[in-house]
N, C-alpha and C. Protein backbone atom coordinates (compact mmCIF):
# COMPACT_ATOMS: atom_id res chain seq x y z
N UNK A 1 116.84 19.84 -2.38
CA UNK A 1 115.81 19.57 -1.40
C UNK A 1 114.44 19.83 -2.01
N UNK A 2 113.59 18.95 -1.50
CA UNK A 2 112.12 18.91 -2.39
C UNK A 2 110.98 19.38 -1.10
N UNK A 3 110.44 20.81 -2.19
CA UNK A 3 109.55 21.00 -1.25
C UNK A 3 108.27 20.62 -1.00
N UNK A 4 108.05 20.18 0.41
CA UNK A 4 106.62 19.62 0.74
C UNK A 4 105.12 20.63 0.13
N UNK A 5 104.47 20.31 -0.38
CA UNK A 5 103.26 20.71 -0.52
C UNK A 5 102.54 20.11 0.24
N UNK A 6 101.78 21.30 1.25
CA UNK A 6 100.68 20.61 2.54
C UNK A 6 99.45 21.38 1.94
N UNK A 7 98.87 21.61 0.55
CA UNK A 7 97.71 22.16 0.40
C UNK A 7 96.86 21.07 -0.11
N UNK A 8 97.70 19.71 -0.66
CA UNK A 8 96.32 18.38 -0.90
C UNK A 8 95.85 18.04 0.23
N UNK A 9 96.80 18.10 1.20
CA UNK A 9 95.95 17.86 2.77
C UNK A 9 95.22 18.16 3.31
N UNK A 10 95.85 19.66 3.30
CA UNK A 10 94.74 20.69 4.03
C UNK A 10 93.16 20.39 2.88
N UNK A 11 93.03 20.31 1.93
CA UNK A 11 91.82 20.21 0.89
C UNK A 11 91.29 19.11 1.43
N UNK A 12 91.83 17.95 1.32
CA UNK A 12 91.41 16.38 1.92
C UNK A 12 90.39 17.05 2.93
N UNK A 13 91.82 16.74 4.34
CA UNK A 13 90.89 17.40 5.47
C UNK A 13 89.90 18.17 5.89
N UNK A 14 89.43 19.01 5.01
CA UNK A 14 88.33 19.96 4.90
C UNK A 14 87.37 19.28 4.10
N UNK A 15 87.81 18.48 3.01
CA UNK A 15 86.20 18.18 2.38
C UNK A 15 85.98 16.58 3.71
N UNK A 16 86.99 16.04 3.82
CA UNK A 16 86.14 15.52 5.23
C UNK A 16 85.64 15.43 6.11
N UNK A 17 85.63 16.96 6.91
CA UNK A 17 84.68 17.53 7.44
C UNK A 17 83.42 18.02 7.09
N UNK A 18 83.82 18.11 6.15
CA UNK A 18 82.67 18.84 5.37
C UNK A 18 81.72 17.66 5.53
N UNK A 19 82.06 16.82 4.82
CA UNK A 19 81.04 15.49 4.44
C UNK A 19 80.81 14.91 5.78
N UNK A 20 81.68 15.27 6.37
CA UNK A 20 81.42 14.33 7.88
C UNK A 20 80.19 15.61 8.62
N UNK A 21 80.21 16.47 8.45
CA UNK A 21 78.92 17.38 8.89
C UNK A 21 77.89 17.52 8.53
N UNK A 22 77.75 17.00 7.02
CA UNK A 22 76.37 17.09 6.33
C UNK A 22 75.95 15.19 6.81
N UNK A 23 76.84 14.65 6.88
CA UNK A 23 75.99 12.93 7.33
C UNK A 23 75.66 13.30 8.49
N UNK A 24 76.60 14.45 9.56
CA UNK A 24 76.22 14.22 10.89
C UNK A 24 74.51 14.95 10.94
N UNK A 25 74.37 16.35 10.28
CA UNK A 25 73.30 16.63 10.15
C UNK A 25 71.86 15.58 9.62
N UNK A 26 72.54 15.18 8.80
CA UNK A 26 71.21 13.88 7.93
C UNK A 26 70.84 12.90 8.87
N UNK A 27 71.92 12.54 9.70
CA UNK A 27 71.58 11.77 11.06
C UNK A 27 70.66 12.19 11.98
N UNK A 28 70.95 13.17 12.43
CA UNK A 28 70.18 14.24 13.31
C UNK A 28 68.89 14.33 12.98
N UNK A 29 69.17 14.81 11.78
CA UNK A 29 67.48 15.26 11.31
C UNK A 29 66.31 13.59 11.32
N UNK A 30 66.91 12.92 10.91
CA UNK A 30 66.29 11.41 10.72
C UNK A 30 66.16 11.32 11.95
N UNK A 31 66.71 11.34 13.26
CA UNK A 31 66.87 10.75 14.61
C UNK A 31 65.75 11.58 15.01
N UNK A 32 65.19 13.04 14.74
CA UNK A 32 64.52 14.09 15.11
C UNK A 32 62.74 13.74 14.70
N UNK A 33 62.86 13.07 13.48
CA UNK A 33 61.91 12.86 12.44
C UNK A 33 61.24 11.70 13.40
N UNK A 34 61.93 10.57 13.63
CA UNK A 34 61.37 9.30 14.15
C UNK A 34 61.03 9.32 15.19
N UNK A 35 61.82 10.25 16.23
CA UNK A 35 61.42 10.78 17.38
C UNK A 35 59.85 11.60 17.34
N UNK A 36 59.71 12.20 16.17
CA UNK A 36 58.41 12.82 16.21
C UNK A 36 57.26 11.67 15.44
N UNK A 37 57.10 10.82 14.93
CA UNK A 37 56.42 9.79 14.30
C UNK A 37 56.58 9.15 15.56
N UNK A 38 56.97 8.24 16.58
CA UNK A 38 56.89 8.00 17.82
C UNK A 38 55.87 8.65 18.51
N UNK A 39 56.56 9.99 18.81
CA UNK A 39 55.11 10.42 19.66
C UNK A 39 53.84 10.71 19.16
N UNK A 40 53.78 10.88 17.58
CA UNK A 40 52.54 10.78 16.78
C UNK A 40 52.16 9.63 17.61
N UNK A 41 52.59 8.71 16.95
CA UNK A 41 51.74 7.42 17.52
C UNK A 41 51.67 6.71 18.81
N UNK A 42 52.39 7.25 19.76
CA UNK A 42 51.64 7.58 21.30
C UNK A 42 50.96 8.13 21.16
N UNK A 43 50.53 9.11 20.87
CA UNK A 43 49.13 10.04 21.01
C UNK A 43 47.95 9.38 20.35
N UNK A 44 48.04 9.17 19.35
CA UNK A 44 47.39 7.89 18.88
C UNK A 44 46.63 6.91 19.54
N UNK A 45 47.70 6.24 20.04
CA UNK A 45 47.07 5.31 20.82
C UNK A 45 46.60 5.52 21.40
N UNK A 46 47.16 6.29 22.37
CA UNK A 46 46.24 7.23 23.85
C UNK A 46 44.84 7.47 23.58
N UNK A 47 44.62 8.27 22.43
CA UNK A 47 43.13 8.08 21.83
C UNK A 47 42.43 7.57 21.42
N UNK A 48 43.03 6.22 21.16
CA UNK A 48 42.36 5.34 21.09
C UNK A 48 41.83 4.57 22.62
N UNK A 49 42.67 4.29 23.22
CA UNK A 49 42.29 3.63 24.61
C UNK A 49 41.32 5.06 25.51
N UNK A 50 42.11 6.32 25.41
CA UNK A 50 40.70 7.22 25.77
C UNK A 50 39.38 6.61 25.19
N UNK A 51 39.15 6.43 24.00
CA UNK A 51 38.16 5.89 23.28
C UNK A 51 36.87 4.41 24.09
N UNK A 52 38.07 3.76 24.06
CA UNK A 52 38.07 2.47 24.72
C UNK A 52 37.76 2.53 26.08
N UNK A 53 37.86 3.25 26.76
CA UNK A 53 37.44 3.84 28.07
C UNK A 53 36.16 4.21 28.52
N UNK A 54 35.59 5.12 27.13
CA UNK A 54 34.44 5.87 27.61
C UNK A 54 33.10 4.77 26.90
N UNK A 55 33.78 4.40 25.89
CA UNK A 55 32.68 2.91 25.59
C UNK A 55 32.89 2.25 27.02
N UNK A 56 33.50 1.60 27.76
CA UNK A 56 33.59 0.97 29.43
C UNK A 56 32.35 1.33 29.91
N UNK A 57 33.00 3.24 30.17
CA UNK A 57 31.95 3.94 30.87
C UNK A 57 30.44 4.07 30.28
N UNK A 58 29.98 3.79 28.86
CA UNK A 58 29.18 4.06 28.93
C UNK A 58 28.06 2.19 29.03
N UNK A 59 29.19 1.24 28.74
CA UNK A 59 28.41 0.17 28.86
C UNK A 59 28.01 -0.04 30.51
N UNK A 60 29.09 0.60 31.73
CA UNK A 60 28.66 0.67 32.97
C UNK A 60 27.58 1.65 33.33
N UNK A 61 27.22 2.41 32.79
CA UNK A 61 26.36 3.88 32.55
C UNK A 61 24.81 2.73 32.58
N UNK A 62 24.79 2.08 31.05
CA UNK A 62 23.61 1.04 30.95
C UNK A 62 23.00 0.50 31.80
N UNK A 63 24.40 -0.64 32.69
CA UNK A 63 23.77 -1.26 33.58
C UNK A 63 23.38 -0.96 34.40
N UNK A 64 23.93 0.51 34.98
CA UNK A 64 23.21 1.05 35.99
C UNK A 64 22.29 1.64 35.98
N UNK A 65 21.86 1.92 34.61
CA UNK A 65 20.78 2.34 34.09
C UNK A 65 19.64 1.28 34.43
N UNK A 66 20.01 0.07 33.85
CA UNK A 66 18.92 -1.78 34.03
C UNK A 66 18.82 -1.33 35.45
N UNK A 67 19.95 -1.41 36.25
CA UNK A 67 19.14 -1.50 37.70
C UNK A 67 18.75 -0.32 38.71
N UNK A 68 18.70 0.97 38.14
CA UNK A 68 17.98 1.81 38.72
C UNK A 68 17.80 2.85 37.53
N UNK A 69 16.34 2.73 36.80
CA UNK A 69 16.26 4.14 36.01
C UNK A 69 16.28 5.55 36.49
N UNK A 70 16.32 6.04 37.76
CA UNK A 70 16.66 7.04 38.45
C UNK A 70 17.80 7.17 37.90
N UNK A 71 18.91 6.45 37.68
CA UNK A 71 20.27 7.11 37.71
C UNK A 71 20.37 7.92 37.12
N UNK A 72 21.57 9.24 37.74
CA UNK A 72 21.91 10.00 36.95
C UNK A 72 23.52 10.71 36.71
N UNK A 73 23.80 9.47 36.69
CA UNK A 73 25.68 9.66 36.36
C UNK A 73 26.04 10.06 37.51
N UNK A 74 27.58 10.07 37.52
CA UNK A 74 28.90 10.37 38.31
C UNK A 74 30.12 10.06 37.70
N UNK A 75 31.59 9.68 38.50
CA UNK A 75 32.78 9.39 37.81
C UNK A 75 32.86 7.89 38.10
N UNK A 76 33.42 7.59 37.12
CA UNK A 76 34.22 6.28 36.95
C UNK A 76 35.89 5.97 36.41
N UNK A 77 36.33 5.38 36.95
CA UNK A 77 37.95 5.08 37.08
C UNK A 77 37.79 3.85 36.38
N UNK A 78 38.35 3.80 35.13
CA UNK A 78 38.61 2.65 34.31
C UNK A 78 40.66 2.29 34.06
N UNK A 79 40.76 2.02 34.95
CA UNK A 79 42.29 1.59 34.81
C UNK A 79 43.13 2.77 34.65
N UNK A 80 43.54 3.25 34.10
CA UNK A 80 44.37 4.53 34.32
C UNK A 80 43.52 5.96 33.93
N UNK A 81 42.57 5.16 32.99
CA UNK A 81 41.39 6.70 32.65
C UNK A 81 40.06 6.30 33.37
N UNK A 82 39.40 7.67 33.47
CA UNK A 82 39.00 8.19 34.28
C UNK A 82 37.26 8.80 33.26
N UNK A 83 36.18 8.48 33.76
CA UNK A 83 35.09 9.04 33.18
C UNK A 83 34.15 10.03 33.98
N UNK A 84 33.56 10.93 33.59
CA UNK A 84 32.61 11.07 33.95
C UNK A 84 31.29 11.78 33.44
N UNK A 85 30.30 11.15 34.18
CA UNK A 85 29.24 10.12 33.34
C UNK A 85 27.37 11.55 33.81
N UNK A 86 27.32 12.00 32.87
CA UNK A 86 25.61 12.77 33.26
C UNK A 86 24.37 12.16 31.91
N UNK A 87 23.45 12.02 33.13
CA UNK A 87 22.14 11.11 32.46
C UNK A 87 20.99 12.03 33.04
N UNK A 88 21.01 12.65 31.84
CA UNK A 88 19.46 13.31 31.61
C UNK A 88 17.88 12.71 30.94
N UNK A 89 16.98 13.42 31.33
CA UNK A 89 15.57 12.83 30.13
C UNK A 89 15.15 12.05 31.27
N UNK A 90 13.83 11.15 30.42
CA UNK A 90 13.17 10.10 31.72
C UNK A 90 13.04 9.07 30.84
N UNK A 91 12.12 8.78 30.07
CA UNK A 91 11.88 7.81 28.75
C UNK A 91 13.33 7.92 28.06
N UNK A 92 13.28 8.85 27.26
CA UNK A 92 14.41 8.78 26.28
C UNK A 92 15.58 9.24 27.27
N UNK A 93 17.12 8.88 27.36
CA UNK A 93 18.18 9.00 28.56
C UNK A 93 19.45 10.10 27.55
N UNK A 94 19.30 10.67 27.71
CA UNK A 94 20.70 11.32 27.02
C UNK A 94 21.76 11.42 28.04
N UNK A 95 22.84 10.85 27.31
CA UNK A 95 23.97 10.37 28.62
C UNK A 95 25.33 10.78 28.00
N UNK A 96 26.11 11.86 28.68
CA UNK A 96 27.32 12.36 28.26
C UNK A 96 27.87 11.77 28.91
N UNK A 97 29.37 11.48 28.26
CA UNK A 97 30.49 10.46 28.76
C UNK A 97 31.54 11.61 28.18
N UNK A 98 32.33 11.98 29.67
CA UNK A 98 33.57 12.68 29.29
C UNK A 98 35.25 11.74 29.61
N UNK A 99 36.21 11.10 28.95
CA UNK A 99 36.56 10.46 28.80
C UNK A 99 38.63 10.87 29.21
N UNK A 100 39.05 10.69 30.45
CA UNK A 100 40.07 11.18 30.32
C UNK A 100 41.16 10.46 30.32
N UNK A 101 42.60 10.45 29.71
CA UNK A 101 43.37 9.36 29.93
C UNK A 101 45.01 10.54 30.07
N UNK A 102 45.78 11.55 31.12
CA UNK A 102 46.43 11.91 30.96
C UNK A 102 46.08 13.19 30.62
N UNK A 103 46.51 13.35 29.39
CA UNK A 103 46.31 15.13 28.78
C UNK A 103 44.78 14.99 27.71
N UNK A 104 44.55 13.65 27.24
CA UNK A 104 43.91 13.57 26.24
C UNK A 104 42.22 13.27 26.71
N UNK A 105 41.52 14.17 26.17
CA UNK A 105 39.88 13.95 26.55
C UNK A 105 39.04 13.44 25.47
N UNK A 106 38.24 12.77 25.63
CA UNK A 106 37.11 12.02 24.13
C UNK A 106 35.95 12.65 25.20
N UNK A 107 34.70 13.25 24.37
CA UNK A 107 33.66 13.22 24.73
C UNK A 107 32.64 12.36 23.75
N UNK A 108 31.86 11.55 24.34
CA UNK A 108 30.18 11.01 23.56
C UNK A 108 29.34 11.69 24.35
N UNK A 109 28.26 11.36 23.16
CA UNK A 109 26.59 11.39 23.96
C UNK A 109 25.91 10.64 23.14
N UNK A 110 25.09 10.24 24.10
CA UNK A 110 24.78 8.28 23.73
C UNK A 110 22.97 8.83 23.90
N UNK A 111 21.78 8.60 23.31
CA UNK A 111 20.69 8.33 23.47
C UNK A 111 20.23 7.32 23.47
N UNK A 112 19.26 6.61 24.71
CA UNK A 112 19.00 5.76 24.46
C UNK A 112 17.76 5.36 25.29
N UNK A 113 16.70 4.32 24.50
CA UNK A 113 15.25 4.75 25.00
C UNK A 113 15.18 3.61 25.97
N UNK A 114 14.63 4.05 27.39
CA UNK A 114 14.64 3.40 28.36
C UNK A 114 12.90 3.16 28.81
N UNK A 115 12.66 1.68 28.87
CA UNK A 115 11.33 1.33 29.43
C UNK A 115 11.30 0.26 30.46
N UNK A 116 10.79 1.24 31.70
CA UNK A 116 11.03 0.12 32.83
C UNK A 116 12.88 0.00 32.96
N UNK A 117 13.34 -1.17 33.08
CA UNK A 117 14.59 -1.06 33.22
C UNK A 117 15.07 -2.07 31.89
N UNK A 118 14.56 -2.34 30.74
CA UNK A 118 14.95 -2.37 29.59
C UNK A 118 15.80 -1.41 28.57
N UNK A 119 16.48 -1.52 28.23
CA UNK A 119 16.92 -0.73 27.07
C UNK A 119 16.81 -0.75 25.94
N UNK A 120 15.69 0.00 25.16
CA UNK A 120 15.65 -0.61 23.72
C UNK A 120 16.46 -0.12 22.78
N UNK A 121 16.16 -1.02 21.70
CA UNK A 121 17.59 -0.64 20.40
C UNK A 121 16.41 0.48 19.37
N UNK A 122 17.32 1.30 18.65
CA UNK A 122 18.88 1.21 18.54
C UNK A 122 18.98 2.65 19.45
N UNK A 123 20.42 1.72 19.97
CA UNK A 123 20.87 3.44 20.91
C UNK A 123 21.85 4.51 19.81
N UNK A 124 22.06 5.66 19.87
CA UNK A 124 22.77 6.45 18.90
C UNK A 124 23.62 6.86 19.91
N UNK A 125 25.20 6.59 19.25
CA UNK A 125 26.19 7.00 19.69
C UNK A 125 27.01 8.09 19.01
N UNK A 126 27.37 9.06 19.69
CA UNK A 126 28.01 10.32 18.69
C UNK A 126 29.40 11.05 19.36
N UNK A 127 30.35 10.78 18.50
CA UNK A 127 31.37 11.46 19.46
C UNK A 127 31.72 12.70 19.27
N UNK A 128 31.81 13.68 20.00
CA UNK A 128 31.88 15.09 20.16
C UNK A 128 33.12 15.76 20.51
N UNK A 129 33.17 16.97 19.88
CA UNK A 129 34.09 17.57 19.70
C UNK A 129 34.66 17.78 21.08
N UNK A 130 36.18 18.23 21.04
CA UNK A 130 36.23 18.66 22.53
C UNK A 130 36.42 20.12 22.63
């Protein structure tokens, strides 16, 4: 009678786990990785369209500037974000634009020289820290 040897098996079976745990890990980690490059670039974007927002607000800021130089800011709702808008000075207008879209905020401040209800060039735009 010939005896069975079950220790190439048992070896097999173990280095195929083995290997089957380190791909399952390499999977994981890659699935983890792209998942985080994703929301990089949601956030991204988000700041960008925050961006895109408070330029809105500040080209609506202008015109209300053309038709009443009194103005002196409030909020504005630009599609899902949200501004709001303070206009200081008399001649020269210094005008903060706070810019919100969600969690993410952009602030500017825009100078720009106002005569009568003209706006002359060049206006300086600066975006600020938050």
């Amino acid at each position: 009678m010939k005896k069975l040897n079950y220790h190439n098996g048992f070896m097999a079976l173990m280095a195929v786990l083995i290997l089957g745990g380190g791909a399952l890990l390499l999977a994981l980690s890659s699935s983890y990785l792209g998942l985080a490059e994703l929301e990089s670039s949601n956030l991204e974007t988000k700041a960008g369209q925050v961006l895109e927002a408070a330029d809105g607000c500040l080209d609506e800021t202008l015109r209300r500037l053309r038709l009443n130089p009194a103005y002196t800011g409030g909020s504005l709702t630009l599609g899902d974000a949200s501004c709001i808008i303070t206009v200081t000075g008399s001649g020269t207008k210094t005008i903060m634009i706070t810019a919100t879209l969600g969690q993410i905020n952009k602030k500017i401040q825009v100078t720009a020289s106002l005569t009568g209800n003209v706006i002359n060039q060049p206006i300086t735009w600066t975006e600020l820290a938050n």
